[in-house]
Protein backbone atom coordinates (compact mmCIF):
# COMPACT_ATOMS: atom_id res chain seq x y z
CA UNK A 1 15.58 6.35 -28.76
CA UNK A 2 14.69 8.19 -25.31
CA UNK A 3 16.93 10.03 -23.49
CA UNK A 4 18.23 8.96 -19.96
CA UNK A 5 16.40 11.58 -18.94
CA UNK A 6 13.22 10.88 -20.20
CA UNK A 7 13.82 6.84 -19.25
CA UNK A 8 13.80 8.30 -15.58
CA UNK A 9 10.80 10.48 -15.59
CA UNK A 10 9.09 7.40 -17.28
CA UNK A 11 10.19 4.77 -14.80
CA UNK A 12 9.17 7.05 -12.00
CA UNK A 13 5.68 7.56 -12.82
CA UNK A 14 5.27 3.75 -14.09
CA UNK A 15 6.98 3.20 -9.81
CA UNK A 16 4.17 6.15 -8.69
CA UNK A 17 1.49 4.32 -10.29
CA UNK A 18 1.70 0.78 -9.13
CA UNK A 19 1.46 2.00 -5.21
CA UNK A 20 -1.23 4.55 -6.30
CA UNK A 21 -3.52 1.70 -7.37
CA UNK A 22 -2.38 -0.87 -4.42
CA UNK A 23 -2.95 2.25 -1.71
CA UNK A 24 -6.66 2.76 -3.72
CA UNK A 25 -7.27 -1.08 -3.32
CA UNK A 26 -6.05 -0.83 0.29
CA UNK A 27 -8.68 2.23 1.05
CA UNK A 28 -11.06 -0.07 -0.28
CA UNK A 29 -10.64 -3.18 1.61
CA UNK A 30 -10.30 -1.50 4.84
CA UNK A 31 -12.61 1.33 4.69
CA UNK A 32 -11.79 3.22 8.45
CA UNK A 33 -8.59 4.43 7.18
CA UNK A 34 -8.49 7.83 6.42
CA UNK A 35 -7.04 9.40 2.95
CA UNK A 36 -4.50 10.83 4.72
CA UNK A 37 -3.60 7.31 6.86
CA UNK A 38 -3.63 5.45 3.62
CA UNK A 39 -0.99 7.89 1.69
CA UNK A 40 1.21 8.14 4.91
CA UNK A 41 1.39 4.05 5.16
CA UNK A 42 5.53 3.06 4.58
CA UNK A 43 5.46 -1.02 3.99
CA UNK A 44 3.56 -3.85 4.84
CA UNK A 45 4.38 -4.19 8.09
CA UNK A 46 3.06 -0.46 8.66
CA UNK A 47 -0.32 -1.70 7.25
CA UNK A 48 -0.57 -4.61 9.35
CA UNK A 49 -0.11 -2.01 12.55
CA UNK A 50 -2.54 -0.15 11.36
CA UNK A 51 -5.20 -2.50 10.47
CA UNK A 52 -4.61 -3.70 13.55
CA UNK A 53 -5.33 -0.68 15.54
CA UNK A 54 -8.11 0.72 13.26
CA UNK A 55 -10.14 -2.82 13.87
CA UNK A 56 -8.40 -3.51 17.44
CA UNK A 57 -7.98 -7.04 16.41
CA UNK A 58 -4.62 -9.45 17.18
CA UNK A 59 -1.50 -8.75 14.96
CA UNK A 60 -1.64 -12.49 14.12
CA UNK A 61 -5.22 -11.84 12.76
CA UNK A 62 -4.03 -8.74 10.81
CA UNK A 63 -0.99 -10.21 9.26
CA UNK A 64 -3.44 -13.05 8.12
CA UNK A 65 -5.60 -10.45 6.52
CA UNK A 66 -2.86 -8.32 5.33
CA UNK A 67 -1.05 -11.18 3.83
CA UNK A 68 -4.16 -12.74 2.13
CA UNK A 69 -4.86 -9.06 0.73
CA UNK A 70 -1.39 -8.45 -0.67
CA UNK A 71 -0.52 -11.95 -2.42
CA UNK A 72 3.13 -10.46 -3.13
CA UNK A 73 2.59 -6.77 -3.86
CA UNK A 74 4.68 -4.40 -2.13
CA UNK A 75 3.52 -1.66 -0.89
């Protein structure tokens, strides 16, 4: 049996991980962002600003793309 301790460090990294990979797949899909912009984005709703400035496109159009991208991941 683990310690509560060890429970925690555990459940962080498993919580560090998931947006590690999903901020990886966003760098990927929209390739102008910067390292930098990609670790500083907050939520979702941060990402759809900034895909919509980076590609100076509607926010309508962004949350469309941002929406279809995410499929009910948090960020």
């Amino acid at each position: 049996m683990s310690s509560p301790v060890q429970a925690e460090k555990a459940n962080t990294a498993a919580a560090s991980a998931a947006p590690a990979g999903m901020r990886s797949e966003v760098a990927h899909r929209w390739s102008k962002f910067t390292a930098a912009e990609v670790t500083a984005l907050k939520d979702k709703d941060d990402l759809i600003a900034q895909v919509q400035s980076k590609y100076s496109i509607e926010r309508a159009q962004a949350l469309t793309e941002v929406d279809a991208f995410a499929k009910g991941r948090s960020l």
